[in-house]
Protein backbone atom coordinates (compact mmCIF):
# COMPACT_ATOMS: atom_id res chain seq x y z
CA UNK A 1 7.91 291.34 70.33
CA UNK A 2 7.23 289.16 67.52
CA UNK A 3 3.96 287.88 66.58
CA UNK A 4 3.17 284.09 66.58
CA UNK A 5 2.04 282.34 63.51
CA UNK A 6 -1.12 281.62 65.30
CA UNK A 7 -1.51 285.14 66.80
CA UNK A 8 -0.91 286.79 62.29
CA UNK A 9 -3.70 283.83 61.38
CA UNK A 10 -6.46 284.68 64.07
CA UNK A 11 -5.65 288.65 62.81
CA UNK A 12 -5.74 287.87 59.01
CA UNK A 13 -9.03 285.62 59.48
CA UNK A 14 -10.64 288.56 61.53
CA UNK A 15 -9.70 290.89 58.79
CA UNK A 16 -11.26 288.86 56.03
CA UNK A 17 -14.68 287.89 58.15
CA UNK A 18 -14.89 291.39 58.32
CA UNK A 19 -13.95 292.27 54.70
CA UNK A 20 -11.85 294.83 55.94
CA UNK A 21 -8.53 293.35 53.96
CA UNK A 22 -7.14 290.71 51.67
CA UNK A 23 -8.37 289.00 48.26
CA UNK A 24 -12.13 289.25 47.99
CA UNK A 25 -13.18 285.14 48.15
CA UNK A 26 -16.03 285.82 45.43
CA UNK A 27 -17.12 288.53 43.11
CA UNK A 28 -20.15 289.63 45.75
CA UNK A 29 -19.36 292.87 47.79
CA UNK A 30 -16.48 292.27 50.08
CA UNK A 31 -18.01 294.07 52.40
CA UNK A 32 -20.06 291.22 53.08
CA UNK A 33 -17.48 289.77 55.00
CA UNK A 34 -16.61 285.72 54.13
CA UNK A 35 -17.39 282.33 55.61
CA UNK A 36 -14.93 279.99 56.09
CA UNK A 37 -15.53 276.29 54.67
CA UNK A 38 -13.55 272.67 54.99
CA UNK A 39 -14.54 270.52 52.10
CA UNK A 40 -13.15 267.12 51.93
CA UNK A 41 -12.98 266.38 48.27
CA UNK A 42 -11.39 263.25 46.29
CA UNK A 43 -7.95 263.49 44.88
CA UNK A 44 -9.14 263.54 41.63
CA UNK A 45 -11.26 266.69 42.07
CA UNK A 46 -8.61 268.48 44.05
CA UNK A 47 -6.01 268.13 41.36
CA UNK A 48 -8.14 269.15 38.56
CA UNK A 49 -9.22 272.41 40.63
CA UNK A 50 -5.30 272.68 40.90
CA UNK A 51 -5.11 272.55 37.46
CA UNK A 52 -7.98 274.55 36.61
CA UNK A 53 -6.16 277.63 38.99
CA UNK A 54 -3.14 277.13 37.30
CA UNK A 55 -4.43 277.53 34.12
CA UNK A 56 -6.73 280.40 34.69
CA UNK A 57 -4.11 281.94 36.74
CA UNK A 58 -6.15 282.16 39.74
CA UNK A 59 -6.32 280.77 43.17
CA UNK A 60 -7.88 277.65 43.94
CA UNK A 61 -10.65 279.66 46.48
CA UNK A 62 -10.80 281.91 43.50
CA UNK A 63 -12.01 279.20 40.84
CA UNK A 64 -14.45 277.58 43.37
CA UNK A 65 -16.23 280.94 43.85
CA UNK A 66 -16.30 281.71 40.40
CA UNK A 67 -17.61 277.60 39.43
CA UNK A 68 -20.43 278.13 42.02
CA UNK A 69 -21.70 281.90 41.02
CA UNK A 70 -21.91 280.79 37.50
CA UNK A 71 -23.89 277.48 38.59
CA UNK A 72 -25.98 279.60 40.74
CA UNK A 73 -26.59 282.39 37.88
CA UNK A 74 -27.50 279.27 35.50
CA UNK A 75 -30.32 278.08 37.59
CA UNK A 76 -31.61 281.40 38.51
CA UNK A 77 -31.56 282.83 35.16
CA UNK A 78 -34.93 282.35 33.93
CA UNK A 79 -37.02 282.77 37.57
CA UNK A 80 -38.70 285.49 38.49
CA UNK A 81 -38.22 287.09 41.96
CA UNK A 82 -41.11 287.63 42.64
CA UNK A 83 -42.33 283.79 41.88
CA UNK A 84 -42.55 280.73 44.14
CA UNK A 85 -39.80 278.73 42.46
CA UNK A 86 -37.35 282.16 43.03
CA UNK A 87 -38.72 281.46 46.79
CA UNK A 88 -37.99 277.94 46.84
CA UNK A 89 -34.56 278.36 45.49
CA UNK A 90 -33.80 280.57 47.97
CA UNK A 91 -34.87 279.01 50.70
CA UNK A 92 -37.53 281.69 51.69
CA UNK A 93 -39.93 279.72 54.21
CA UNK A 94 -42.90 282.37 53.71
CA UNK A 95 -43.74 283.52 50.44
CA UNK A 96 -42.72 287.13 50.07
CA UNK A 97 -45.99 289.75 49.43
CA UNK A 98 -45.67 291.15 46.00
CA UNK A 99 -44.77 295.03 46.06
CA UNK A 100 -45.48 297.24 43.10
């Protein structure tokens, strides 16, 4: 018997939190699996991220991962791991002992 539209979306979902199949949502390691996000956003910014997949022949998921990796690259660029701020950033609680 055929499967349901619900029953192929529960599968496909399953597949990608596992990383197991399908477009990887970001340039980390798909093996990493994916998280799922609803973002209301005005109309405004969803057409220009429309436009901005269109033009970079890309899907929309596509462009948002790639617009928050290179924000996140541009404020880690000059921190040091090891360092408080890299910490902060992070969201580490504890400060991390130094290992050499």
């Amino acid at each position: 018997m055929a499967k349901s539209s619900a029953e192929r979306q529960r599968e496909y979902r399953k597949r990608l939190k596992l990383g197991q199949s399908g477009p990887s949502l970001g340039t980390d390691d798909p093996g990493q699996g994916n998280k799922f996000m609803t973002l209301p956003v005005s109309v405004g910014v969803y057409f220009a991220l429309r436009r901005l997949a269109r033009h970079q022949n890309k899907s929309m998921q596509g462009v948002v991962a790639e617009l928050i990796e290179s924000a996140d690259k541009a404020v880690t660029v000059g921190f040091d791991p090891d360092s408080l701020e890299w910490d902060q950033y992070m969201g580490s609680a504890v400060r991390r002992p130094v290992t050499k």
